[in-house]
C-alpha atoms as a PDB file:
ATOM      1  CA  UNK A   1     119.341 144.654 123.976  1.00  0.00           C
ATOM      2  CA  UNK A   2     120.933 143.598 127.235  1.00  0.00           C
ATOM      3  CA  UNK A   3     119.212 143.286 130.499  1.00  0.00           C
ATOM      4  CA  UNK A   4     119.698 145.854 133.388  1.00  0.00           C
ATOM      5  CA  UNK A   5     121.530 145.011 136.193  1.00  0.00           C
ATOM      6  CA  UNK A   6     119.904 142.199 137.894  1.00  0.00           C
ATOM      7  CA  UNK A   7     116.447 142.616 136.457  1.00  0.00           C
ATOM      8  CA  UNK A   8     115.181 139.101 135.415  1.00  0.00           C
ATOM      9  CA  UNK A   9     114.689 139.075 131.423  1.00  0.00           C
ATOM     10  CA  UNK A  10     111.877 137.354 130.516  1.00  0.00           C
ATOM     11  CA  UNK A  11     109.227 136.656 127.720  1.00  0.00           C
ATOM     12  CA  UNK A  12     107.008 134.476 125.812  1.00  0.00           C
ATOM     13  CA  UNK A  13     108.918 131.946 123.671  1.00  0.00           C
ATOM     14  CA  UNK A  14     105.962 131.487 120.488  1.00  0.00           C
ATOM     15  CA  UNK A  15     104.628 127.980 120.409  1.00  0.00           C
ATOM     16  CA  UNK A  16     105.613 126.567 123.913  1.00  0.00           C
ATOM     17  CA  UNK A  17     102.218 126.806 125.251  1.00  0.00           C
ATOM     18  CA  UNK A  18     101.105 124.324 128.100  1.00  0.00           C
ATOM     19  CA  UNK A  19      97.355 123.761 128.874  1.00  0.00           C
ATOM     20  CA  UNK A  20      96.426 123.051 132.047  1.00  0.00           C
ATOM     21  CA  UNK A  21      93.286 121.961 133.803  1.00  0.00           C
ATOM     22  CA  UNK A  22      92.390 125.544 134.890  1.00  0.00           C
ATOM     23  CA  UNK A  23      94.178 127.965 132.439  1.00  0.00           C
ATOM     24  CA  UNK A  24      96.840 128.300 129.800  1.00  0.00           C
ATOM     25  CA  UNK A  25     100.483 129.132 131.120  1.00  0.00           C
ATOM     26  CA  UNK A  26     103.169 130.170 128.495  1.00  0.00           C
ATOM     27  CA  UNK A  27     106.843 129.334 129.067  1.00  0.00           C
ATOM     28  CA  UNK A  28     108.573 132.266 130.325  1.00  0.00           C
ATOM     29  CA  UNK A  29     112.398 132.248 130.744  1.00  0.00           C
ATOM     30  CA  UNK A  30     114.315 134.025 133.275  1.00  0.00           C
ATOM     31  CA  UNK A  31     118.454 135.674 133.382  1.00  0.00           C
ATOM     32  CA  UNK A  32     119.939 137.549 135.482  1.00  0.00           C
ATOM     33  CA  UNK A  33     123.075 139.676 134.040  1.00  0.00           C
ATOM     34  CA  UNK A  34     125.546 139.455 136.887  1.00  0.00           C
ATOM     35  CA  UNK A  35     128.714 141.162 135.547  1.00  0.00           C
ATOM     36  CA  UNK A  36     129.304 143.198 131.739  1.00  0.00           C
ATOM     37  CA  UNK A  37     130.002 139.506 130.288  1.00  0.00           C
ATOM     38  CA  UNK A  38     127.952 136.671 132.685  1.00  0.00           C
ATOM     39  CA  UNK A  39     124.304 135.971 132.597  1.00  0.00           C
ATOM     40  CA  UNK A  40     123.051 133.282 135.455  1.00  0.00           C
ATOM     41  CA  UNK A  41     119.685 131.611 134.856  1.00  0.00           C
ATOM     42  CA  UNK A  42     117.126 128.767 135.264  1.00  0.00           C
ATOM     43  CA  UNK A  43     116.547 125.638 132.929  1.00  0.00           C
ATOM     44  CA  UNK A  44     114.025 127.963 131.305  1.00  0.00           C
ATOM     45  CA  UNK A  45     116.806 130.489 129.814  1.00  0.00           C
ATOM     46  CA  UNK A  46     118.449 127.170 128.172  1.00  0.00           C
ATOM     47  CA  UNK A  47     116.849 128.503 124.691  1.00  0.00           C
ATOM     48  CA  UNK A  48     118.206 129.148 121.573  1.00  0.00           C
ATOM     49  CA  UNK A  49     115.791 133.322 121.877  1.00  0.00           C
ATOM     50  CA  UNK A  50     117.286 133.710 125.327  1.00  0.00           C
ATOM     51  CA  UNK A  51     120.841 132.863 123.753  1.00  0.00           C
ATOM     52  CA  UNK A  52     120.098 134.957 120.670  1.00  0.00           C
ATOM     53  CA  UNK A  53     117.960 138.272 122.703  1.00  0.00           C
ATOM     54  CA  UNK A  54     121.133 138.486 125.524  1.00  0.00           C
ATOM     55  CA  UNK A  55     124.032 137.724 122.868  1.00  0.00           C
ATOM     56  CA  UNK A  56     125.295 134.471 124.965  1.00  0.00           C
ATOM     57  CA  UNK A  57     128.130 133.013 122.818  1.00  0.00           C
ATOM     58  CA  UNK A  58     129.041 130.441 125.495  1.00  0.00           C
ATOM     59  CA  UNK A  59     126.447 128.383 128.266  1.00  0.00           C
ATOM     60  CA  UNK A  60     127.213 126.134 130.671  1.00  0.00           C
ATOM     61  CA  UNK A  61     124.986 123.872 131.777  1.00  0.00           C
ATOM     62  CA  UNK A  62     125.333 122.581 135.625  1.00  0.00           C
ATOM     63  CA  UNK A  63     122.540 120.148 136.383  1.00  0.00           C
ATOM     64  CA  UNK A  64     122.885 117.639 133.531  1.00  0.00           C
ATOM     65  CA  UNK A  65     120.703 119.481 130.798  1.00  0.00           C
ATOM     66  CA  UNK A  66     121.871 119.422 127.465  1.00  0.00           C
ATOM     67  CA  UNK A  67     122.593 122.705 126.147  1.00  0.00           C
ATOM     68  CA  UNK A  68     119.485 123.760 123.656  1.00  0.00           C
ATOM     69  CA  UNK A  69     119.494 122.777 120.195  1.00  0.00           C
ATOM     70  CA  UNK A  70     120.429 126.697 118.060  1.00  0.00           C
ATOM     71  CA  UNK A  71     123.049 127.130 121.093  1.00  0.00           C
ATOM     72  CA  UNK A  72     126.210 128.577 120.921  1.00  0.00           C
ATOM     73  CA  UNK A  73     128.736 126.524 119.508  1.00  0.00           C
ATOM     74  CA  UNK A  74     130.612 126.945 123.401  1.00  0.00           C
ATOM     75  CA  UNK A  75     129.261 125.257 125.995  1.00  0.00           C
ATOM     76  CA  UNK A  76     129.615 122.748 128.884  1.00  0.00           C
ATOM     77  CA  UNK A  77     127.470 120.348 130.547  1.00  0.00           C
ATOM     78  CA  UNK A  78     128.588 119.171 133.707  1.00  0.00           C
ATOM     79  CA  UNK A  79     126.099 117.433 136.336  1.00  0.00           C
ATOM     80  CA  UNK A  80     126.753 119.292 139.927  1.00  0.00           C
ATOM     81  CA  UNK A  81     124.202 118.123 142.922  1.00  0.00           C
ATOM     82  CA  UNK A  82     122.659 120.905 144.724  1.00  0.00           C
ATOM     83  CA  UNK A  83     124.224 120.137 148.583  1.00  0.00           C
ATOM     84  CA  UNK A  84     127.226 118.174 149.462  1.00  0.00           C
ATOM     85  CA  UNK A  85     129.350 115.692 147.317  1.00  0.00           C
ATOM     86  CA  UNK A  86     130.325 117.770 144.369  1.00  0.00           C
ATOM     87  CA  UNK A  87     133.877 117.226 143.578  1.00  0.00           C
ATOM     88  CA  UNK A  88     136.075 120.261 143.762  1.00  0.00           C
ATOM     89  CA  UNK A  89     138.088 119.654 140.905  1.00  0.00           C
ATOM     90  CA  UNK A  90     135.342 119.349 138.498  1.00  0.00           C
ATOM     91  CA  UNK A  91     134.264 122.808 139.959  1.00  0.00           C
ATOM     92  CA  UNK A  92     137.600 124.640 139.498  1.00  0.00           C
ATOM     93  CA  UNK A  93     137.502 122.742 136.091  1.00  0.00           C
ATOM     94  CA  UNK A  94     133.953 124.674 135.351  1.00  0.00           C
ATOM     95  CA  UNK A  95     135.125 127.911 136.760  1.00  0.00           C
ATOM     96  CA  UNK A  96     138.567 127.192 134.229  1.00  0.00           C
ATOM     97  CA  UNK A  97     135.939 126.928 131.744  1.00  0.00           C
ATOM     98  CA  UNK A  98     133.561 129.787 132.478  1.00  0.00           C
ATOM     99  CA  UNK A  99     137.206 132.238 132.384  1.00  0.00           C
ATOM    100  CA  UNK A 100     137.775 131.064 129.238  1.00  0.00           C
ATOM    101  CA  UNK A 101     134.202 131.626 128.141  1.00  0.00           C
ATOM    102  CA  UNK A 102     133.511 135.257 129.535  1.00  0.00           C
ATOM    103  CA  UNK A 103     136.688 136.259 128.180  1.00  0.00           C
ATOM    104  CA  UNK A 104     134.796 135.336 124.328  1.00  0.00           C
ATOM    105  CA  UNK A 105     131.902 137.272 125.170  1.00  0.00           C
ATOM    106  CA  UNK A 106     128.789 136.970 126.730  1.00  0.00           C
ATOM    107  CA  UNK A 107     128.190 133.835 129.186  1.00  0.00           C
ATOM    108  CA  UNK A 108     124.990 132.244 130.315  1.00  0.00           C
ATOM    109  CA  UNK A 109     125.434 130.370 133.533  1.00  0.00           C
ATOM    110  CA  UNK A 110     122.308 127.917 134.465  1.00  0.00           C
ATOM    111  CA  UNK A 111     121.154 125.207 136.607  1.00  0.00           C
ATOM    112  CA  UNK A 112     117.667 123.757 137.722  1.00  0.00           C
ATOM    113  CA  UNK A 113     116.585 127.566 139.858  1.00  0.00           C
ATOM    114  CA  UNK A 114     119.399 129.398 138.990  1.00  0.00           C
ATOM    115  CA  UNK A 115     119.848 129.863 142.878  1.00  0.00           C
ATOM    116  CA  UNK A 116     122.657 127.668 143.974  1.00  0.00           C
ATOM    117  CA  UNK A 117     125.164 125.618 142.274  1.00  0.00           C
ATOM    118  CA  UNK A 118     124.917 128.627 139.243  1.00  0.00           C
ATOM    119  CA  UNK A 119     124.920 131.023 141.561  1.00  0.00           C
ATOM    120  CA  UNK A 120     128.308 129.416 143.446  1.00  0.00           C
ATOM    121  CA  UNK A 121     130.282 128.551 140.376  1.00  0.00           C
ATOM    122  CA  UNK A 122     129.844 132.392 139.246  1.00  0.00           C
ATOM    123  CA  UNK A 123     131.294 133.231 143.124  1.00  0.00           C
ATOM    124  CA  UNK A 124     134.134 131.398 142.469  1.00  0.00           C
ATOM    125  CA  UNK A 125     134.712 133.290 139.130  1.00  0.00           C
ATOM    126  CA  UNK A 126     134.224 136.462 140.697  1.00  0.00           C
ATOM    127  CA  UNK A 127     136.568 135.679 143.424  1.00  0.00           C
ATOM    128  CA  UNK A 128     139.191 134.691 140.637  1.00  0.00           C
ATOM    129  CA  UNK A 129     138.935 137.475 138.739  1.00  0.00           C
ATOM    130  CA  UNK A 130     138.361 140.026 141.250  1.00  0.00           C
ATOM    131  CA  UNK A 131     139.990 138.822 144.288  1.00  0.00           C
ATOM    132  CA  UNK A 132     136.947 138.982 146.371  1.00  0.00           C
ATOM    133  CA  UNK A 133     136.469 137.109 149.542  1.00  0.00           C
ATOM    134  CA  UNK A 134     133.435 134.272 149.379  1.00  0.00           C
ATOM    135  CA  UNK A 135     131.105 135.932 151.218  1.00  0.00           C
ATOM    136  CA  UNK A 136     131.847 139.070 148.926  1.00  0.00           C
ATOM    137  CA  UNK A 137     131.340 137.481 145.952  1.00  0.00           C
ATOM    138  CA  UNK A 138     128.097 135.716 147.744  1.00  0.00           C
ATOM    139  CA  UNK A 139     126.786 139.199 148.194  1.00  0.00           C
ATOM    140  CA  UNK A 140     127.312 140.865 145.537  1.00  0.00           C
ATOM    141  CA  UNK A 141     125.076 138.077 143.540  1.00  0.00           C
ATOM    142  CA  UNK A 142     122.344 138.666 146.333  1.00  0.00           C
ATOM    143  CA  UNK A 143     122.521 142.164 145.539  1.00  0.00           C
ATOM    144  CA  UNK A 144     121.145 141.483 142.548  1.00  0.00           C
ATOM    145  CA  UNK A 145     118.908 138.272 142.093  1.00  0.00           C
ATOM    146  CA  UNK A 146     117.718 135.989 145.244  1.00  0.00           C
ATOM    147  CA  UNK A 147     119.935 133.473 146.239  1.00  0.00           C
ATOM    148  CA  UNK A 148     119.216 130.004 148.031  1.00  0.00           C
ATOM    149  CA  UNK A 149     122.916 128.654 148.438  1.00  0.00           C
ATOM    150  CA  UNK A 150     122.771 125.940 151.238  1.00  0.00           C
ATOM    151  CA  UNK A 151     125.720 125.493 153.522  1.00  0.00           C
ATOM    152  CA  UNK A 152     127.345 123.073 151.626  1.00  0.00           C
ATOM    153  CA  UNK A 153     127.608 124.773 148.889  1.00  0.00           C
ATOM    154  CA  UNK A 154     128.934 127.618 150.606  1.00  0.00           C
ATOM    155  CA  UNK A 155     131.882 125.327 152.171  1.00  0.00           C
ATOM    156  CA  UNK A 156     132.468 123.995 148.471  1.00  0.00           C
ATOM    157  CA  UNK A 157     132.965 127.784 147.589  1.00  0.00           C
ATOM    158  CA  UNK A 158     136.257 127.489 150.141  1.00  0.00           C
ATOM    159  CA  UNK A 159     138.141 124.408 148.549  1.00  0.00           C
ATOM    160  CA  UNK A 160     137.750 126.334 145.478  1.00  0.00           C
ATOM    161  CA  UNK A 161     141.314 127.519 143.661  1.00  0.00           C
ATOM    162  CA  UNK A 162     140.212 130.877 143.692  1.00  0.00           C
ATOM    163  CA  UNK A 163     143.036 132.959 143.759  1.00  0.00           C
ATOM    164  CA  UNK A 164     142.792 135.845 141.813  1.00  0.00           C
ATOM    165  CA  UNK A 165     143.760 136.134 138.079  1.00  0.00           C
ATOM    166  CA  UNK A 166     142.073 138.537 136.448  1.00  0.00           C
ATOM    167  CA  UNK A 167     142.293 137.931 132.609  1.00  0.00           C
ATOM    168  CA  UNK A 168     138.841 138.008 130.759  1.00  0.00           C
ATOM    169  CA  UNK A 169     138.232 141.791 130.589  1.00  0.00           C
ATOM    170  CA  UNK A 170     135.063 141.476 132.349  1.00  0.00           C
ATOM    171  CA  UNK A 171     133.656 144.053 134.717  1.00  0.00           C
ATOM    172  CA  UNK A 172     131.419 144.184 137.652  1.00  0.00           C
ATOM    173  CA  UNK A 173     127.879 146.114 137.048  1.00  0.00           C
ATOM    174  CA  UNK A 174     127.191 149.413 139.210  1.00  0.00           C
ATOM    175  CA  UNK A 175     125.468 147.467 142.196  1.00  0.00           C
ATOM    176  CA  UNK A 176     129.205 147.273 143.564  1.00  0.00           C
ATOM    177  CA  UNK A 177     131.686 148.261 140.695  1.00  0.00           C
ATOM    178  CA  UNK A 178     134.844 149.833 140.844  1.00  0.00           C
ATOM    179  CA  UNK A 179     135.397 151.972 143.695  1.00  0.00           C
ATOM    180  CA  UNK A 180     132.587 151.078 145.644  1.00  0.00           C
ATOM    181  CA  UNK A 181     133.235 148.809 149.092  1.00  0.00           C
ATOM    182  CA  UNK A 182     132.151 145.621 148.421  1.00  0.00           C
ATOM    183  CA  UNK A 183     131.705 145.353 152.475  1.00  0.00           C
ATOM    184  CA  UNK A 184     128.793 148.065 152.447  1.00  0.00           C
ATOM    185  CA  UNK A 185     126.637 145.039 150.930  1.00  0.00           C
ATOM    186  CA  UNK A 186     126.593 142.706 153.940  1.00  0.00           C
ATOM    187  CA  UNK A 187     128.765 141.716 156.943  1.00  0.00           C
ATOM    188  CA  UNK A 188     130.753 138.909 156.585  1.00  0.00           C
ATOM    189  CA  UNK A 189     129.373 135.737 157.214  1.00  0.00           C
ATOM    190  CA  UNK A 190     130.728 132.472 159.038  1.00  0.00           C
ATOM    191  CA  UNK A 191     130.710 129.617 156.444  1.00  0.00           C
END
């Protein structure tokens, strides 16, 4: 079953139980479906029942972690810092990557929070694939799970090669799908 548009999909992964001083906390995991084919997440969705529950057949991981032994047999680590110093070819290299991916089926995205460097390497893909503008393709991910993309990243988002080639077959959900004016979301904004 796949999640709803932007509604986090969570649950109790059996035997990952951590005691604490005061109480018991299970591990919960947490994805956000962005488009019909890409997922973004935190470290916590890098498990083999989030890959199986949301049908991921490709992850990428962008903060370093390795991808989660019982993963699909696509995937990508790369190591991206949350703020300034990220090299733009690496990032176009992802976003190469993430194309290639989505167009297999379904894509989990994650870093550390799932609020920044995920959050701009899926921009860049949307802008690709449906020639949005950055702060489109910024909003439309707000629109659906919170954000925290700092300036930086925002200005990486620009030296992207986004221009548009759409060539995966993947949609955007109802939040702002076809038809609908992407500009009804937010003004833009001044990178």
């Amino acid at each position: 079953m796949f999640a709803e548009k932007g509604k986090d999909v969570g649950g109790n992964i059996p035997g990952e139980t951590v005691t604490g001083p005061m109480s018991t906390v299970s591990r919960v995991f947490s994805a956000v479906r962005v488009t019909e084919r890409i997922y973004i997440g935190n470290f916590k969705a890098n498990h083999p029942d989030v890959y199986k529950r949301l049908g991921i057949e490709g992850v990428i991981s962008l903060n370093g972690d390795e991808i989660a032994d019982g993963g699909p047999e696509r995937r990508m680590v790369a190591n991206l810092v949350d703020g300034s110093g990220n090299d733009a070819r690496l990032c176009n290299l992802i976003v190469r990557k993430l194309e290639e991916f989505a167009a297999l089926g379904h894509t989990l995205v994650f870093c550390h929070a799932g609020r920044s460097r995920s959050v701009v390497i899926v921009a860049a893909y949307l802008m690709r694939q449906f020639g949005l503008e950055p702060w489109e393709a910024l909003d439309y991910i707000k629109s659906i799970k919170e954000c925290a993309v700092c300036s930086d990243m925002e200005r990486l988002l620009l030296h992207l090669d986004c221009s548009s080639e759409k060539k995966t077959g993947d949609n955007l959900l109802d939040a702002a799908g076809p038809g609908k004016d992407l500009s009804e979301l937010n003004h833009p904004k001044a990178f």
